[in-house]
C-alpha atoms as a PDB file:
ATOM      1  CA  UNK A   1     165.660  36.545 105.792  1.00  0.00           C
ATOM      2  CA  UNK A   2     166.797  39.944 104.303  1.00  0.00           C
ATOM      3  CA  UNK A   3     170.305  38.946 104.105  1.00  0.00           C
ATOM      4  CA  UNK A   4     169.059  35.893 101.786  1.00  0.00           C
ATOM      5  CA  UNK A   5     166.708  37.955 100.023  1.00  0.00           C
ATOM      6  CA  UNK A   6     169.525  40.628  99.059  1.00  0.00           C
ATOM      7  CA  UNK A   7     172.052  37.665  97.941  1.00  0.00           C
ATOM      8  CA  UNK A   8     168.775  36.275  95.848  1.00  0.00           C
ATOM      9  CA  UNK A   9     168.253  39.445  94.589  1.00  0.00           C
ATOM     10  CA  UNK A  10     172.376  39.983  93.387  1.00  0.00           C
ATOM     11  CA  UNK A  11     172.352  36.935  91.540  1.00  0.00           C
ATOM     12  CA  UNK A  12     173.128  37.645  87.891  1.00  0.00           C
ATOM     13  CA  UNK A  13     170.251  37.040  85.844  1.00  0.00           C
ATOM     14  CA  UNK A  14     170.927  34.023  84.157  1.00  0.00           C
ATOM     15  CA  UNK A  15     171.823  31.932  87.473  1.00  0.00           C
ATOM     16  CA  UNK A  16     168.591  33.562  88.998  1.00  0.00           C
ATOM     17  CA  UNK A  17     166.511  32.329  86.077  1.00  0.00           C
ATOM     18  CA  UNK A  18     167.914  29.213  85.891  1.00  0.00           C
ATOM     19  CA  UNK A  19     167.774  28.552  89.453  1.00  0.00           C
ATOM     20  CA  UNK A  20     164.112  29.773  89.552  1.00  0.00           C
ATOM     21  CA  UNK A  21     163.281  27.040  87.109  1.00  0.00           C
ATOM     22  CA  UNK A  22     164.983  24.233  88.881  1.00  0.00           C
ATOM     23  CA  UNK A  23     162.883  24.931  92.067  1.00  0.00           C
ATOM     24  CA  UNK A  24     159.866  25.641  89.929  1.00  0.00           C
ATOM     25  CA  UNK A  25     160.032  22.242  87.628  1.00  0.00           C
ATOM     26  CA  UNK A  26     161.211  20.471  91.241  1.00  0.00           C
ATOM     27  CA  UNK A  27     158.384  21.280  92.800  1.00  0.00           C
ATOM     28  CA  UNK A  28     155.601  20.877  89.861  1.00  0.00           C
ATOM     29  CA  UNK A  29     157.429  17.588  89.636  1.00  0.00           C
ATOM     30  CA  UNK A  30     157.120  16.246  93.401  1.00  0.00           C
ATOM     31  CA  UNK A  31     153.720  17.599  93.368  1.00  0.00           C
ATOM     32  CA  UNK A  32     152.518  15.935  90.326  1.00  0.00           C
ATOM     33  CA  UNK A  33     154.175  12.185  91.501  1.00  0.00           C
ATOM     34  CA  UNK A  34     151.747  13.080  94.665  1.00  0.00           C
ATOM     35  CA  UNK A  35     149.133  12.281  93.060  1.00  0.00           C
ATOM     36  CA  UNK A  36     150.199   8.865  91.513  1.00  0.00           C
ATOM     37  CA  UNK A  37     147.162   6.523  90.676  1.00  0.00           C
ATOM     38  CA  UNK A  38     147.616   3.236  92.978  1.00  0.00           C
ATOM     39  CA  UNK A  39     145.217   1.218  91.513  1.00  0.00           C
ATOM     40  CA  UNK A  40     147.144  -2.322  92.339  1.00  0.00           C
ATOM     41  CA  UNK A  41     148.444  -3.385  89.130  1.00  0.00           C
ATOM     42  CA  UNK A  42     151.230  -4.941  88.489  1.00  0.00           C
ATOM     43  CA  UNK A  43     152.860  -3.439  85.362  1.00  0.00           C
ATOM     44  CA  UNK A  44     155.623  -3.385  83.214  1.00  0.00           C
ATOM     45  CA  UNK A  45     158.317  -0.505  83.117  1.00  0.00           C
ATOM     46  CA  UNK A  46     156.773   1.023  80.321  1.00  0.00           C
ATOM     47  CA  UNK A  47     153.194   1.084  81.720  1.00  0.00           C
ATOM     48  CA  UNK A  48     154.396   2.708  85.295  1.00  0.00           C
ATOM     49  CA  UNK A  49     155.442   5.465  83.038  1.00  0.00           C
ATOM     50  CA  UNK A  50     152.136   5.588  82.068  1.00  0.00           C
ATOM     51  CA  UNK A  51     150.621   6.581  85.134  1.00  0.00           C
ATOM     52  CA  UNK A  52     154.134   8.634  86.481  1.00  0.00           C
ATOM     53  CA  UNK A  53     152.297  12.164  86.392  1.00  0.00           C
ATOM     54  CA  UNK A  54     155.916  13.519  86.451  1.00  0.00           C
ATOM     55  CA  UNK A  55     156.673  11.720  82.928  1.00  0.00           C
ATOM     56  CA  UNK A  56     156.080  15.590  81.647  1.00  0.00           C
ATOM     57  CA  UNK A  57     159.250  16.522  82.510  1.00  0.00           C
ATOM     58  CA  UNK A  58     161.517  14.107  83.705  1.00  0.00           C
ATOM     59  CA  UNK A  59     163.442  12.699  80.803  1.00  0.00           C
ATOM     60  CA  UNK A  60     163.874   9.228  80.156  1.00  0.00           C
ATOM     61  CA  UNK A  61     165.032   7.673  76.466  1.00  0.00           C
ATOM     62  CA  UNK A  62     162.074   5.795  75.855  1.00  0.00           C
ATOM     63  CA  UNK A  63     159.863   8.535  76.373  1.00  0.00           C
ATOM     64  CA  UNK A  64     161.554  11.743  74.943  1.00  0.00           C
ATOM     65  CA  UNK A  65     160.034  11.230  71.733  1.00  0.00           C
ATOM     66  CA  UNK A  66     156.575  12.079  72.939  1.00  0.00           C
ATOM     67  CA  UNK A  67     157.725  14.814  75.080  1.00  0.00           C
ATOM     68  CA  UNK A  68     160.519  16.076  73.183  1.00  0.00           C
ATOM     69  CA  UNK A  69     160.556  19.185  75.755  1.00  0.00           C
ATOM     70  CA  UNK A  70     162.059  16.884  78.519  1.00  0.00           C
ATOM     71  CA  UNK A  71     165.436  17.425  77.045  1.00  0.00           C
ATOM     72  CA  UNK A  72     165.197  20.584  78.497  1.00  0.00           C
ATOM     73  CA  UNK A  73     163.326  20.285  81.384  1.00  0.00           C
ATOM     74  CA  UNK A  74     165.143  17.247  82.516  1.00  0.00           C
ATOM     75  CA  UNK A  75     168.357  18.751  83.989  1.00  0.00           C
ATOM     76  CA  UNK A  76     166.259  21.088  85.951  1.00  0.00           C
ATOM     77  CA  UNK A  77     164.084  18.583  87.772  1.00  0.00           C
ATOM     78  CA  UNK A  78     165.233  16.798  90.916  1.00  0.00           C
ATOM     79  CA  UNK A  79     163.284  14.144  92.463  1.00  0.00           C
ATOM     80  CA  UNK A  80     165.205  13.988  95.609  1.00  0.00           C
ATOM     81  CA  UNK A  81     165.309  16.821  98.269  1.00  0.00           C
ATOM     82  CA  UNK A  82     168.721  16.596  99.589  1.00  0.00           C
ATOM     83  CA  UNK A  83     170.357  16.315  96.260  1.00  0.00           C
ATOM     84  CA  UNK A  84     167.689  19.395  95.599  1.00  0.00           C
ATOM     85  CA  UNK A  85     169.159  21.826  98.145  1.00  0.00           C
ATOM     86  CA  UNK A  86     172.583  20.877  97.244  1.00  0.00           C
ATOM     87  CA  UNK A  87     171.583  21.561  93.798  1.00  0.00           C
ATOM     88  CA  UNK A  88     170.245  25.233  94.836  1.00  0.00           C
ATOM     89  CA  UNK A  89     173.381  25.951  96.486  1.00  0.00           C
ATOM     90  CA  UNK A  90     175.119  24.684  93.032  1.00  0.00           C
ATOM     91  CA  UNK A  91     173.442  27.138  90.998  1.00  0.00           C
ATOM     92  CA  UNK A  92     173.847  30.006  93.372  1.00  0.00           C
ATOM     93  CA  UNK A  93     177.387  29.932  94.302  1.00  0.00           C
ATOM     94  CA  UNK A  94     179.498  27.981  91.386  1.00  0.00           C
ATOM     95  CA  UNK A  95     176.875  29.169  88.914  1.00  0.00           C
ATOM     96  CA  UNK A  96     177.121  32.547  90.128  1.00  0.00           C
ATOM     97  CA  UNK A  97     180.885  32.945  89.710  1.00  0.00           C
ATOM     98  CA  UNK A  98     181.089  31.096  86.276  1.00  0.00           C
ATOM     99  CA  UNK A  99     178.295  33.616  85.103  1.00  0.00           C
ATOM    100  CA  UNK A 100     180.615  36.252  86.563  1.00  0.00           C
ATOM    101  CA  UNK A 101     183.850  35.117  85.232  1.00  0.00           C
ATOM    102  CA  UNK A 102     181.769  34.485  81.467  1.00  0.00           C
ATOM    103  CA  UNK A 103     179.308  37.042  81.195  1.00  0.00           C
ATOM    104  CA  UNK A 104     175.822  35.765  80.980  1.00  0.00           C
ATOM    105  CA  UNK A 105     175.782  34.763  77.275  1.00  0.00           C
ATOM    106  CA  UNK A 106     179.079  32.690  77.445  1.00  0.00           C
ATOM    107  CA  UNK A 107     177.430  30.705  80.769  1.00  0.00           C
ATOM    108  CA  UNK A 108     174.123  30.468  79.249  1.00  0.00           C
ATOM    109  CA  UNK A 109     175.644  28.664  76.135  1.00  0.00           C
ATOM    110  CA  UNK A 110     178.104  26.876  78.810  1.00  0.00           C
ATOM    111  CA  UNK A 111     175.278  25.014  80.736  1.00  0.00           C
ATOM    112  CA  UNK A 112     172.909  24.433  77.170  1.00  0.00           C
ATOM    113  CA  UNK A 113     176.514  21.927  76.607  1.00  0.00           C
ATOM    114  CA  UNK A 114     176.751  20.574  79.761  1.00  0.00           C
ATOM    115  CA  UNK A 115     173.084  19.993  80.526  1.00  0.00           C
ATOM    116  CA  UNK A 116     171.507  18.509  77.028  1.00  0.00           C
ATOM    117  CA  UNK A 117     174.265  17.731  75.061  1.00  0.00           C
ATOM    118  CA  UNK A 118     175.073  15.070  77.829  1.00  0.00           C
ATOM    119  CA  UNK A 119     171.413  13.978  78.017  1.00  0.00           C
ATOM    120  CA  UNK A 120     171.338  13.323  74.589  1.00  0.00           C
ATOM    121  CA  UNK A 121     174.799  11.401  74.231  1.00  0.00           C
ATOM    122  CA  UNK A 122     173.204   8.770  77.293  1.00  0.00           C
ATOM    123  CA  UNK A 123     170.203   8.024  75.528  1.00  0.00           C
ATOM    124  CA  UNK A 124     172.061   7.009  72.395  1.00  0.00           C
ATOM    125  CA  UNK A 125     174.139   5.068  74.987  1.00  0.00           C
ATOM    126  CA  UNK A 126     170.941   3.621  76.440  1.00  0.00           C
ATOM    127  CA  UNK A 127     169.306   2.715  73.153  1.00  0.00           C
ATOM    128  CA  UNK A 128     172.728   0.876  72.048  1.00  0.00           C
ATOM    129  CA  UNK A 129     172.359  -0.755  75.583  1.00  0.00           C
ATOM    130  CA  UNK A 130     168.761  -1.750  75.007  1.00  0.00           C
ATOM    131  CA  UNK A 131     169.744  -3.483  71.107  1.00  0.00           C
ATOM    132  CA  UNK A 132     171.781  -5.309  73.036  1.00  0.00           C
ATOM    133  CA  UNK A 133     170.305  -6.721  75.777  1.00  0.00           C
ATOM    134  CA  UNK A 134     166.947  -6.177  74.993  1.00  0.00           C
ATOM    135  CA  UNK A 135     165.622  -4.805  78.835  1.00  0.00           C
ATOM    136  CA  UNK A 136     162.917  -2.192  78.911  1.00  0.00           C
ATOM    137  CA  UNK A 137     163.741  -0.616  81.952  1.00  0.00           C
ATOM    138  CA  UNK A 138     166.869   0.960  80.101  1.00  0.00           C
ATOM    139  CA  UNK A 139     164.232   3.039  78.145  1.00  0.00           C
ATOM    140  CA  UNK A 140     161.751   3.293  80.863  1.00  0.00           C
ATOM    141  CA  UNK A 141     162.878   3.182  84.295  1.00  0.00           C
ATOM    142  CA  UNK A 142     165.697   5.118  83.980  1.00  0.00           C
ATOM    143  CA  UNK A 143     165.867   8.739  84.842  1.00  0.00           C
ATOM    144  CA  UNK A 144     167.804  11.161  83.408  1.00  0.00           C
ATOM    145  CA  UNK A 145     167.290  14.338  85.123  1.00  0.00           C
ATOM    146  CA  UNK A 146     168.737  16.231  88.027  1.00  0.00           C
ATOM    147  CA  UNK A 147     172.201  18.078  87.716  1.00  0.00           C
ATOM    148  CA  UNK A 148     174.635  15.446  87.726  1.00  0.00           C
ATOM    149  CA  UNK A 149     176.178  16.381  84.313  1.00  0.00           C
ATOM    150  CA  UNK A 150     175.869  19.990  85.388  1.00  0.00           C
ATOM    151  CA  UNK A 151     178.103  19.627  88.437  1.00  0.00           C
ATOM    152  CA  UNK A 152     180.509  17.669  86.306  1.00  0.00           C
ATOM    153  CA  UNK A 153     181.058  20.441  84.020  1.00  0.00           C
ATOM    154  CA  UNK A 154     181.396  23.134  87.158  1.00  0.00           C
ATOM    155  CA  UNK A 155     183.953  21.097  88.557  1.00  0.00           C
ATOM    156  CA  UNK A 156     185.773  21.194  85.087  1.00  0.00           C
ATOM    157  CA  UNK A 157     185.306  24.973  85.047  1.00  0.00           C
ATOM    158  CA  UNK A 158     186.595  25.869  88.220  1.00  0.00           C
ATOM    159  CA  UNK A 159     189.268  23.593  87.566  1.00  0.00           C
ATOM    160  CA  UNK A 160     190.174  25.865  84.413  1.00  0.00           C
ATOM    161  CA  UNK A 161     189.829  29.416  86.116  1.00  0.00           C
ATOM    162  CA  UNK A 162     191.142  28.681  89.823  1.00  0.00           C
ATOM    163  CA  UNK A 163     193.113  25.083  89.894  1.00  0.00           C
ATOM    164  CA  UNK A 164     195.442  26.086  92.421  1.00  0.00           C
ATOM    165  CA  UNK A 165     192.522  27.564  94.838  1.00  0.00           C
ATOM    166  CA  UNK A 166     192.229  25.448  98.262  1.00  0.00           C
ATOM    167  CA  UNK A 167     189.044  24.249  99.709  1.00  0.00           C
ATOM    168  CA  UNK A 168     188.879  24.158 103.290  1.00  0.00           C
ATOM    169  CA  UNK A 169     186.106  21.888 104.920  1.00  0.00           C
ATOM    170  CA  UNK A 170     185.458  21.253 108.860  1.00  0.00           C
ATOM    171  CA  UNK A 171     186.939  24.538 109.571  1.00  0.00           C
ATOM    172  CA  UNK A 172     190.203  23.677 107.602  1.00  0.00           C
ATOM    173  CA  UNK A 173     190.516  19.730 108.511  1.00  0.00           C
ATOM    174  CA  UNK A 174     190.024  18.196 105.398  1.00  0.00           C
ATOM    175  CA  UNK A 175     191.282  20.992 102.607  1.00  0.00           C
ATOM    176  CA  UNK A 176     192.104  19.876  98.493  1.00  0.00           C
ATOM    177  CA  UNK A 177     192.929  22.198  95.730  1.00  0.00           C
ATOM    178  CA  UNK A 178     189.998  23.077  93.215  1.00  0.00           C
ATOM    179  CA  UNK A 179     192.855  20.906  90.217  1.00  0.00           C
ATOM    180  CA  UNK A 180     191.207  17.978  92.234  1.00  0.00           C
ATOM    181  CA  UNK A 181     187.870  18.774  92.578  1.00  0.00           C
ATOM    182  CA  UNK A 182     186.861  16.857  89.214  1.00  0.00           C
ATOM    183  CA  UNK A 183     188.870  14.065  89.926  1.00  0.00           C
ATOM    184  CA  UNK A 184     186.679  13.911  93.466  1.00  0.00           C
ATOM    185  CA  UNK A 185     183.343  14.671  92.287  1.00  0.00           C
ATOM    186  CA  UNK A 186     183.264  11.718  89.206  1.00  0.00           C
ATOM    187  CA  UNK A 187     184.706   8.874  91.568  1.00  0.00           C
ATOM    188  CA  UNK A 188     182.836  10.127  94.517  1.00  0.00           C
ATOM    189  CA  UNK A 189     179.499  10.801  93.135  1.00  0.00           C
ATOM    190  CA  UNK A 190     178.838   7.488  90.571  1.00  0.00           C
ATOM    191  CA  UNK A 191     179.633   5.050  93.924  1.00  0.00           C
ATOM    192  CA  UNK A 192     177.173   7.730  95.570  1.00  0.00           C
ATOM    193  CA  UNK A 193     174.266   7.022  93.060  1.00  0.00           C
ATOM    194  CA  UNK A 194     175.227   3.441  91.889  1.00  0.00           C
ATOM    195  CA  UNK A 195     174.333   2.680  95.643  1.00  0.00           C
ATOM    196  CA  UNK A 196     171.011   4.628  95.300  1.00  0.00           C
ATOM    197  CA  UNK A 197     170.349   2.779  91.778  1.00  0.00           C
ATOM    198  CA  UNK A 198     170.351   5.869  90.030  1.00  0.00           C
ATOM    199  CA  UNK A 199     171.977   4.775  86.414  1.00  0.00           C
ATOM    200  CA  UNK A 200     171.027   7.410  84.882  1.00  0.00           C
ATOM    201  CA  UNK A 201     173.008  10.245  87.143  1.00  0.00           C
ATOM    202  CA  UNK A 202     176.046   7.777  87.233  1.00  0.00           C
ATOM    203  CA  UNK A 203     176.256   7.864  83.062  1.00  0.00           C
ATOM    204  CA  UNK A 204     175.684  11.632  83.079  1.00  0.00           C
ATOM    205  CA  UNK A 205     178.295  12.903  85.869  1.00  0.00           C
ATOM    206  CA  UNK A 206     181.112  10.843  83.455  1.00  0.00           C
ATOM    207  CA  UNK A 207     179.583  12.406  79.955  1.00  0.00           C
ATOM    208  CA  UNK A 208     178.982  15.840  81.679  1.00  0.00           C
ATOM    209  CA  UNK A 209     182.731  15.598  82.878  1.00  0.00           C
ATOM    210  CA  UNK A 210     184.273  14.461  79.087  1.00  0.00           C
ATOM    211  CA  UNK A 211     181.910  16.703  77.385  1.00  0.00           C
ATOM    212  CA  UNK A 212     182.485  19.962  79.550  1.00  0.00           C
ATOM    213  CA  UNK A 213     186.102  19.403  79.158  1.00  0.00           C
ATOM    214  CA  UNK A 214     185.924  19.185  75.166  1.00  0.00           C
ATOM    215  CA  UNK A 215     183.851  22.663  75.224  1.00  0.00           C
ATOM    216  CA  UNK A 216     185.734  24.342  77.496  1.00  0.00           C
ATOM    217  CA  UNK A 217     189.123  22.561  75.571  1.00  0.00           C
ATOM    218  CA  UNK A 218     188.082  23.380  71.897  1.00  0.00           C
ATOM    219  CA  UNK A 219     184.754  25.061  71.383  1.00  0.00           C
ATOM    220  CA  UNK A 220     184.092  28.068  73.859  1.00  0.00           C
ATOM    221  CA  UNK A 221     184.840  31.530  72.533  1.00  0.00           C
ATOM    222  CA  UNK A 222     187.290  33.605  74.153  1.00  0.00           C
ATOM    223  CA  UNK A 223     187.153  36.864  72.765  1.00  0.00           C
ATOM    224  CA  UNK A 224     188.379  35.886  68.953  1.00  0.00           C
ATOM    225  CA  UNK A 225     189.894  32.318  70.513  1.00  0.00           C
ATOM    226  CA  UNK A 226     187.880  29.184  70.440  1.00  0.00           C
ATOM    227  CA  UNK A 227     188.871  26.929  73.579  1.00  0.00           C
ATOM    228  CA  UNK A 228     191.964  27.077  75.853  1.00  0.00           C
ATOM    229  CA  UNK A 229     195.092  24.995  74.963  1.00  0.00           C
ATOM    230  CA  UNK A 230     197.211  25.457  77.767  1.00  0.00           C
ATOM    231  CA  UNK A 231     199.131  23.262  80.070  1.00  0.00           C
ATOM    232  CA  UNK A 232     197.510  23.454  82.716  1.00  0.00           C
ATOM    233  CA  UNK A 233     193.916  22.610  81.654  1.00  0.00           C
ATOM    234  CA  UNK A 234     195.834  19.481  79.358  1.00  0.00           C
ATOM    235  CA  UNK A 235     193.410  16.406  79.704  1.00  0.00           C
ATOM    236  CA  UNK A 236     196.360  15.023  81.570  1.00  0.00           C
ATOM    237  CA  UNK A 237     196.370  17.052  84.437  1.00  0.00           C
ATOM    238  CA  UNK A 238     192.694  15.424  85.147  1.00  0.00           C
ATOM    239  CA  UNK A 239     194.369  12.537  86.356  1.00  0.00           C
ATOM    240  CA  UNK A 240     196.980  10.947  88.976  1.00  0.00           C
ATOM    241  CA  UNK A 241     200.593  11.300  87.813  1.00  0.00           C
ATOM    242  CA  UNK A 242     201.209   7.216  87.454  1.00  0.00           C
ATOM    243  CA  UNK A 243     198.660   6.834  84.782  1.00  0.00           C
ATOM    244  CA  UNK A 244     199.722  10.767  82.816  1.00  0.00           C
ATOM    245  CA  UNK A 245     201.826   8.763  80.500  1.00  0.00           C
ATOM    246  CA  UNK A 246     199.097   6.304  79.269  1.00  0.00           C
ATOM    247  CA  UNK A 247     196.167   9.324  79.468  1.00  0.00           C
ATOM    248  CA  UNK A 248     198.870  11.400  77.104  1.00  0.00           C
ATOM    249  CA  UNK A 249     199.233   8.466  74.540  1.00  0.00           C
ATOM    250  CA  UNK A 250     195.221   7.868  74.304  1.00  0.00           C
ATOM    251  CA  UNK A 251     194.206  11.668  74.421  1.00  0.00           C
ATOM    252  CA  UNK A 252     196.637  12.575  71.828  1.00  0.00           C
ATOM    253  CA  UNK A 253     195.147   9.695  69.610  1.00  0.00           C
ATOM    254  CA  UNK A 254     191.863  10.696  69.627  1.00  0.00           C
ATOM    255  CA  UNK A 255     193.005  14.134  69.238  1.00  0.00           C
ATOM    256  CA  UNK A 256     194.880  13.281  65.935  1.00  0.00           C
ATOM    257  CA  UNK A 257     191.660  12.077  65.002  1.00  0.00           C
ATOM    258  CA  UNK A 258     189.670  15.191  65.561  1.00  0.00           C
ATOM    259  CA  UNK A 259     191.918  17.303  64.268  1.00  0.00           C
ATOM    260  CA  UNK A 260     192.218  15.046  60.868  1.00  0.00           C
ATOM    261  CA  UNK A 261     188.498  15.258  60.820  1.00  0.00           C
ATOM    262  CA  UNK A 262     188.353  19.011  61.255  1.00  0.00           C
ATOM    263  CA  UNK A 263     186.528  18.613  64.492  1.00  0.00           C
ATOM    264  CA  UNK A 264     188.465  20.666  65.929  1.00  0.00           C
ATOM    265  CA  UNK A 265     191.651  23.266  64.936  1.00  0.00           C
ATOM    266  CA  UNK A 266     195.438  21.755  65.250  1.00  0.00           C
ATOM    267  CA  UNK A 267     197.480  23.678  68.345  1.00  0.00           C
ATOM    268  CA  UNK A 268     199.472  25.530  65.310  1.00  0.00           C
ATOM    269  CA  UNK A 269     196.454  27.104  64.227  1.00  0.00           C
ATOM    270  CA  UNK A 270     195.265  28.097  67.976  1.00  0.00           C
ATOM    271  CA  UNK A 271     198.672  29.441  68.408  1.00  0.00           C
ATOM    272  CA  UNK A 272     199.114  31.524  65.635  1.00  0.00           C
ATOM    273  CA  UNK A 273     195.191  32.879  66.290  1.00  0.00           C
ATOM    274  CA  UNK A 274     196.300  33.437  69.856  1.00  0.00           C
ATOM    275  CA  UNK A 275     198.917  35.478  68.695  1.00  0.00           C
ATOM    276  CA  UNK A 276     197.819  37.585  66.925  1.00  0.00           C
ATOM    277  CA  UNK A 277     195.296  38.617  69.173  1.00  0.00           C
ATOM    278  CA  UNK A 278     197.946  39.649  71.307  1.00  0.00           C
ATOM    279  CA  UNK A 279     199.561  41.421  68.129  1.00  0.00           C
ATOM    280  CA  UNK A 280     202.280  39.062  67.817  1.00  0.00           C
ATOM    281  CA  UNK A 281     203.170  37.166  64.742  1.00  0.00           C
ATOM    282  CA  UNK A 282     205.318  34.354  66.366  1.00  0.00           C
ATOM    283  CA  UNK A 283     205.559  34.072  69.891  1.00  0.00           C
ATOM    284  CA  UNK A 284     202.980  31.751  71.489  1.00  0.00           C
ATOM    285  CA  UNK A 285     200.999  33.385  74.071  1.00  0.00           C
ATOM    286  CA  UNK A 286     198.558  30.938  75.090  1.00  0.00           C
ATOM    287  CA  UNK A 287     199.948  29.944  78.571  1.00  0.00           C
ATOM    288  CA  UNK A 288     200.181  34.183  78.916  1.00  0.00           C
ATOM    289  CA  UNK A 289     197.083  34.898  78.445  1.00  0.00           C
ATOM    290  CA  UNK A 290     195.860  31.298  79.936  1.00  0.00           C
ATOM    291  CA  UNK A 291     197.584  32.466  83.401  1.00  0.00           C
ATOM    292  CA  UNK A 292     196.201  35.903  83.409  1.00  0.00           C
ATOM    293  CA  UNK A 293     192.552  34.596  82.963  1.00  0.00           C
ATOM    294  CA  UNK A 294     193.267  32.132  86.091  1.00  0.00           C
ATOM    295  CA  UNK A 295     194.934  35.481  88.066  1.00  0.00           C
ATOM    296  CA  UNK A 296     191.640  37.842  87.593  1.00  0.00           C
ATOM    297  CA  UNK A 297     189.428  34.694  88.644  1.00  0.00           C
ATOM    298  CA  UNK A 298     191.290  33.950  91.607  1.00  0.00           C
ATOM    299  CA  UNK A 299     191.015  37.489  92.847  1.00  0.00           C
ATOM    300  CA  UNK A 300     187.454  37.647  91.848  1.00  0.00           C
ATOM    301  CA  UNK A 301     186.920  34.661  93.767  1.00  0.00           C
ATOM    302  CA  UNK A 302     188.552  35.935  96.733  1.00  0.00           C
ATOM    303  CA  UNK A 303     186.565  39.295  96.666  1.00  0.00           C
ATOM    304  CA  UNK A 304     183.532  37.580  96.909  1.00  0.00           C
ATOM    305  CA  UNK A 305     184.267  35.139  99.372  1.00  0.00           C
ATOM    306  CA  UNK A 306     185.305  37.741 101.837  1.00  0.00           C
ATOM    307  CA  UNK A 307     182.172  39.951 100.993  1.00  0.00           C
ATOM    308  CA  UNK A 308     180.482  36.716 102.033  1.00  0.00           C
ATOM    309  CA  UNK A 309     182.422  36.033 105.658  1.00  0.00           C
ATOM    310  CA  UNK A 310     182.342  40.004 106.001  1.00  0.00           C
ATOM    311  CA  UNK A 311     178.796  41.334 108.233  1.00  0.00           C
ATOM    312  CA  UNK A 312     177.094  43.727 106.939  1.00  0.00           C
ATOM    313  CA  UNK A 313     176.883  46.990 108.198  1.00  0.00           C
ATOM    314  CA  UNK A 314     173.158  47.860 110.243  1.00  0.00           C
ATOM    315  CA  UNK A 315     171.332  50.165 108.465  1.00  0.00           C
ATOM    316  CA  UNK A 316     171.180  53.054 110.627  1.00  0.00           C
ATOM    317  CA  UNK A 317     168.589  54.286 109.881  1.00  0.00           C
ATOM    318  CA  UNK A 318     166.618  51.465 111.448  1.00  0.00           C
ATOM    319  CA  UNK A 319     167.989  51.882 114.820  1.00  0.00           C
ATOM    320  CA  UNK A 320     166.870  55.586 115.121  1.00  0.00           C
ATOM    321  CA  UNK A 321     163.216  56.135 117.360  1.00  0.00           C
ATOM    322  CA  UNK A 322     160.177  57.156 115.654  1.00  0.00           C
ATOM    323  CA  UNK A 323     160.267  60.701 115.133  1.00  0.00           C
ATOM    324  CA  UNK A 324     156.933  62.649 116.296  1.00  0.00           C
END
């Protein structure tokens, strides 16, 4: 107990906050469902939402309008308990070293992205759905909380600071490198929750993937940089070899696009910015300072995985007898 209280209490403050109000919206949540009215009628999708006590702050497209707040709040409820402990140890491990590796301002903004922004980009998906088809249990029955998205975009990160870590499972049996780990997590997971019937997490660990990658790619500061263009974290290198060529054609498309659109800088400019940061004029140090940012995380990461396996020391001061 006062091992798990000391690694509670060396959490950096925005993972502790954050995981604070993912148990505390969990648990409001599960407690408010207890007390569901049965009365016995059969209703539509719409009116079970009606009588969901939980509608507060679980989000769901149909009803985000009258509780606009559920954009927020939806990410940080989770209706089911396994998927609610894995979700604690989420926040408290990956969280902790992206908060490390970022400083808390840089994850903060990094999990407002990966936790609304993809909540927001289903429900226009959903509402397109729903002119479609016309079904009401697109607006109303489906869910869109939990941290699907989330997880998404900590596979992505990990992927950028330590691809070429190994994880070791079943005491070194089944072992991958963390440059797989996204690939893993968004075929795994959407076969996970398709069998559960969970549409909502399956559209939000796909859009937390692409739209962690973007931020990450283009958008999050650096010191003066925006993004990281290197090699490495390509949008290529996301997937098998066989389909790299097709992946390159597409990605570069789209990027064309962007970039004619101003949503985001051409590599030229990104090198030129990089180097002159460095206080270079011409040489192109993005992979440079790309690798060097991967080096310090991989040490970091191995620091505090062996200050985790290490014991620590007895106080001694608790083994010595009552004085008189």
């Amino acid at each position: 107990m006062r091992k798990a209280l000391a690694f509670l209490n060396g959490l950096p403050p925005a993972t502790k906050l954050i995981t604070f109000l993912y148990l505390l919206f969990s648990i409001a949540t599960f407690v408010l469902q207890k007390r569901e009215i049965k009365d016995g009628i059969d209703r539509d999708a719409m009116g079970r939402v009606e009588i969901d006590p939980g509608r507060f702050f679980i989000l769901r497209p149909g009803t985000v309008i009258s509780y606009p707040w559920s954009l927020a709040t939806g990410a940080l409820v989770e209706t089911n308990l396994l998927f609610a402990v894995f979700g604690v140890l989420a926040l408290c491990t990956v969280g902790c070293f992206l908060e490390r590796q970022w400083g808390t301002r840089g994850y903060a903004q990094f999990m407002l992205v990966v936790s609304i922004v993809p909540a927001l980009t289903a429900i226009l998906l959903l509402v397109a759905a729903y002119a479609v088809i016309q079904r009401a249990e697109l607006l109303y029955a489906t869910q869109l909380c939990g941290l699907a998205a989330v997880v998404s975009g900590y596979t992505v990160g990990l992927k950028q600071l330590v691809p070429d870590y190994s994880i070791k499972l079943f005491r070194g049996s089944v072992s991958f490198r963390v440059n797989d780990l996204p690939g893993v997590y968004t075929l795994v997971a959407p076969i996970m929750f398709s069998l559960l019937g969970n549409v909502g997490s399956v559209l939000l660990v796909n859009i937390g993937f692409f739209e962690a990658f973007i931020y990450l790619r283009f958008y999050k500061r650096s010191g003066t940089l925006r993004g990281d263009r290197s090699q490495a974290f390509a949008f290529t290198t996301f997937f098998p070899e066989f389909i790299r060529p097709f992946v390159g054609r597409l990605s570069n498309a789209i990027y064309g696009v962007a970039v004619k659109f101003k949503l985001v800088t051409p590599d030229e400019g990104y090198q030129q910015a990089a180097g002159l940061e460095e206080g270079l004029s011409t040489e192109p140090v993005v992979e440079t300072d790309a690798d060097r940012r991967r080096a310090l995380a991989t040490k970091a990461l191995d620091i505090r995985l062996e200050s985790i396996a290490s014991p620590q020391p007895a106080d001694p001061s608790s083994s010595k007898p009552d004085e008189a």
